[in-house]
C-alpha atoms as a PDB file:
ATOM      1  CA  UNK A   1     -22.337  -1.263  -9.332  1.00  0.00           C
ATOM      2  CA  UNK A   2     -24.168  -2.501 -12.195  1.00  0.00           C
ATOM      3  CA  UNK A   3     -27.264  -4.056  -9.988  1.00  0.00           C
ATOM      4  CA  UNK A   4     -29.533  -1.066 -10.121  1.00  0.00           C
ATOM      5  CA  UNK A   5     -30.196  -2.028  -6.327  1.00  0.00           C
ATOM      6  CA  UNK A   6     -27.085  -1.284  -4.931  1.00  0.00           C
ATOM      7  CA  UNK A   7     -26.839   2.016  -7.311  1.00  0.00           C
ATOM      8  CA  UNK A   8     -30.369   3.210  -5.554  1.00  0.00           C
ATOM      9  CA  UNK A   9     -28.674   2.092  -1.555  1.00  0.00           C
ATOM     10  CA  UNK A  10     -25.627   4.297  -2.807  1.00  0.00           C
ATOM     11  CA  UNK A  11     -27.548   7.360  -4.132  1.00  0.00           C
ATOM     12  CA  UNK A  12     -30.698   7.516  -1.189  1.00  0.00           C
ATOM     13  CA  UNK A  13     -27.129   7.247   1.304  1.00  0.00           C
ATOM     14  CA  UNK A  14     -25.268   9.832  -0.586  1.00  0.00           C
ATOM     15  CA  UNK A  15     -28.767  11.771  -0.477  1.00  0.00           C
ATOM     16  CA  UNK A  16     -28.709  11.544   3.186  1.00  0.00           C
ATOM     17  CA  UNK A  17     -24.842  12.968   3.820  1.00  0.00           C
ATOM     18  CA  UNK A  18     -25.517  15.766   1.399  1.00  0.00           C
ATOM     19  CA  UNK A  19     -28.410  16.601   3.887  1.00  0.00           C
ATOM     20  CA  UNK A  20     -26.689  16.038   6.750  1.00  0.00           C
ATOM     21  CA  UNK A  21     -23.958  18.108   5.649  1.00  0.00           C
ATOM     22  CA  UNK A  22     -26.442  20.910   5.225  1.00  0.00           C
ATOM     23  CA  UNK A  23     -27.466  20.719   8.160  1.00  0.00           C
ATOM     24  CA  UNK A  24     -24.141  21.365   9.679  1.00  0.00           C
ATOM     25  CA  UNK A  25     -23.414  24.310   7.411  1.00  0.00           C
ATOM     26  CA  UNK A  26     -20.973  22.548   5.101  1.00  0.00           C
ATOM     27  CA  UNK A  27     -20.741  23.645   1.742  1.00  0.00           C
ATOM     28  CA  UNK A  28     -20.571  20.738  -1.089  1.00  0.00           C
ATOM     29  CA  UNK A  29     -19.012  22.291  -4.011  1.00  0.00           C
ATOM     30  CA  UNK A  30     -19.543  19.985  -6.676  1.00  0.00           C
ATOM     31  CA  UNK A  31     -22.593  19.878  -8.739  1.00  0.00           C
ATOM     32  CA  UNK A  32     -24.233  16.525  -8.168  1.00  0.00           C
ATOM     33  CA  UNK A  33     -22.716  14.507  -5.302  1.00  0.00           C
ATOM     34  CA  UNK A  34     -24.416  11.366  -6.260  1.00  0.00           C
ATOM     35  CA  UNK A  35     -23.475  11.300  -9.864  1.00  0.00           C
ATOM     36  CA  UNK A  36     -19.721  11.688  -8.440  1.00  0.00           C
ATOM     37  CA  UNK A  37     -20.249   9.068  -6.209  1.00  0.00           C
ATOM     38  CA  UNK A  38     -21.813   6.809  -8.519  1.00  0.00           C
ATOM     39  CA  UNK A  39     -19.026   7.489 -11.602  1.00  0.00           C
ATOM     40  CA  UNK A  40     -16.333   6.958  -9.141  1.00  0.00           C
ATOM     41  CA  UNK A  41     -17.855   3.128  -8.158  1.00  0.00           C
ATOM     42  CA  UNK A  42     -18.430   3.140 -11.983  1.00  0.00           C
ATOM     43  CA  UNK A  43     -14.446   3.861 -12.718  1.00  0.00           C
ATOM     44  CA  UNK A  44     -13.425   0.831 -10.362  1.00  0.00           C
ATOM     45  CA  UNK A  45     -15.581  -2.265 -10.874  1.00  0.00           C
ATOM     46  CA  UNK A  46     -12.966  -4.998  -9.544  1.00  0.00           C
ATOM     47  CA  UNK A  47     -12.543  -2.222  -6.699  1.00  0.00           C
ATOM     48  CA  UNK A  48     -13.016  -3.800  -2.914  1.00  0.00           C
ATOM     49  CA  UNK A  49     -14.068  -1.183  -0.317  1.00  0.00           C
ATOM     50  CA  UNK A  50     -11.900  -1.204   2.878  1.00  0.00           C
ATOM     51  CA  UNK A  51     -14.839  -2.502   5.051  1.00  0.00           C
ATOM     52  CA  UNK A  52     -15.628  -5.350   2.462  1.00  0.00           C
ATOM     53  CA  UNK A  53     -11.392  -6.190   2.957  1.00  0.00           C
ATOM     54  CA  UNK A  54     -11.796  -5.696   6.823  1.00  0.00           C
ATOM     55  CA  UNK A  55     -14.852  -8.286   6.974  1.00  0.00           C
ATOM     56  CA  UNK A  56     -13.218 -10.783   4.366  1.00  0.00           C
ATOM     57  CA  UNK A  57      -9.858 -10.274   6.226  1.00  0.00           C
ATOM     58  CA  UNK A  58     -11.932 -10.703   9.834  1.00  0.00           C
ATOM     59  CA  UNK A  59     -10.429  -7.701  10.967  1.00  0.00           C
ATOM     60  CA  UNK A  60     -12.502  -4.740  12.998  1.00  0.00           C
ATOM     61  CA  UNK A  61     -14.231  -2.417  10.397  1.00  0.00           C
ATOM     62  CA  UNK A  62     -14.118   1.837  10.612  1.00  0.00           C
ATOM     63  CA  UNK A  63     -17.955   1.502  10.230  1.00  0.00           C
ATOM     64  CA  UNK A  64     -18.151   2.879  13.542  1.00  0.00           C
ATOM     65  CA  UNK A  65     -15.847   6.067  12.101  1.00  0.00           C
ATOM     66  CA  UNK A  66     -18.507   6.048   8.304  1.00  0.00           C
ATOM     67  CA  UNK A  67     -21.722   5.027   8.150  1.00  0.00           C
ATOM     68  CA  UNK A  68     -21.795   4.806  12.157  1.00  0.00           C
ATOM     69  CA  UNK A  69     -21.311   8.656  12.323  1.00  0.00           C
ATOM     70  CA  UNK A  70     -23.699   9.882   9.861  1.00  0.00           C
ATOM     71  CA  UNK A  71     -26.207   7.947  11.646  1.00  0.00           C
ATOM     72  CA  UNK A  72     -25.120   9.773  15.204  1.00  0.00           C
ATOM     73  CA  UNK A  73     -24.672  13.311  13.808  1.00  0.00           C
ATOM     74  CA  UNK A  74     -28.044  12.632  11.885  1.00  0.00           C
ATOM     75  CA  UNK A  75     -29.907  11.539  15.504  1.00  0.00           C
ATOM     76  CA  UNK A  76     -28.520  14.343  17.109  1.00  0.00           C
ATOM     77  CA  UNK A  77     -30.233  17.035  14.391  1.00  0.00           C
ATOM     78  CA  UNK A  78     -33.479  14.963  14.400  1.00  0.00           C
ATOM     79  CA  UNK A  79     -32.775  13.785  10.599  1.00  0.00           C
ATOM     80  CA  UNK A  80     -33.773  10.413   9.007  1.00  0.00           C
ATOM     81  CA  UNK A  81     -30.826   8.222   7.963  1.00  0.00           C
ATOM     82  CA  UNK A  82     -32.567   4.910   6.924  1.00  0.00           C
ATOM     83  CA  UNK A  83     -29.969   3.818   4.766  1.00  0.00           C
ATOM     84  CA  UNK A  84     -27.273   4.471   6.580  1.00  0.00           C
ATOM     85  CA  UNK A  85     -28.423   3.652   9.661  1.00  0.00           C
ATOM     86  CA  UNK A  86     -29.245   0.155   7.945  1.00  0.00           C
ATOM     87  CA  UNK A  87     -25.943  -0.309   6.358  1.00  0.00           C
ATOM     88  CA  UNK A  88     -24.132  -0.346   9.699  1.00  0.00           C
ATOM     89  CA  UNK A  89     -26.695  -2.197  11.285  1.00  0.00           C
ATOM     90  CA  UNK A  90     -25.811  -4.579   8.273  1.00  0.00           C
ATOM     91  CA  UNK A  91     -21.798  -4.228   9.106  1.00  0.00           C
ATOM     92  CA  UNK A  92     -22.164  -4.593  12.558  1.00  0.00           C
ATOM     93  CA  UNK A  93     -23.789  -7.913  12.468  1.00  0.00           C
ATOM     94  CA  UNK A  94     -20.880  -8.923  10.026  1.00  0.00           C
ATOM     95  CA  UNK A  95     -18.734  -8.084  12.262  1.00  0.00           C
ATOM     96  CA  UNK A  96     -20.036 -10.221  15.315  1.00  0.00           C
ATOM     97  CA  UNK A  97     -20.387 -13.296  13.031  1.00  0.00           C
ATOM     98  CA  UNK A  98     -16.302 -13.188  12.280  1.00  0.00           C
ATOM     99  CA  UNK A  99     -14.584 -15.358  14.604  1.00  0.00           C
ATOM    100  CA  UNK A 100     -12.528 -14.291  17.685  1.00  0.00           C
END
């Protein structure tokens, strides 16, 4: 969280689900999403997610279940997900390189 980078992948995906959500009618009632999202990394620095446990552990991720279905729903409404859609490209190639 403190490499401006990865703050910028998490905000311009954040960006994306608030549009996507939109799109499908769903109401977001908090103020600023992305600040949320970003205090909430900021509150938990030594904090793991589950998909960076599943690939450490080798174990199947739920990308398929996150990132995976933004990128569908987003297709299916004709919206751009770029960083999504490259974050479980990114995942999914983890996941073929774990043995078994």
């Amino acid at each position: 969280m403190a490499m401006p980078q990865v703050r910028q992948v998490m905000s311009d995906a954040v960006r994306e689900i608030i549009t996507l959500a939109k799109a499908k009618g769903v109401r977001i009632a908090m103020p600023d999403p992305v600040e949320a999202v970003l205090r909430f990394g900021d509150a938990m620095p030594q904090a793991f997610s589950s998909t960076a446990q599943d690939l450490q552990r080798g174990r199947p991720t739920e990308i398929d279940y996150l990132n995976g279905y933004v990128v569908r729903e987003c297709d299916a409404r004709g919206l751009p997900a770029p960083v999504n859609r490259t974050l479980y490209a990114l995942v999914k190639l983890l996941e073929l390189r774990q043995p078994g």
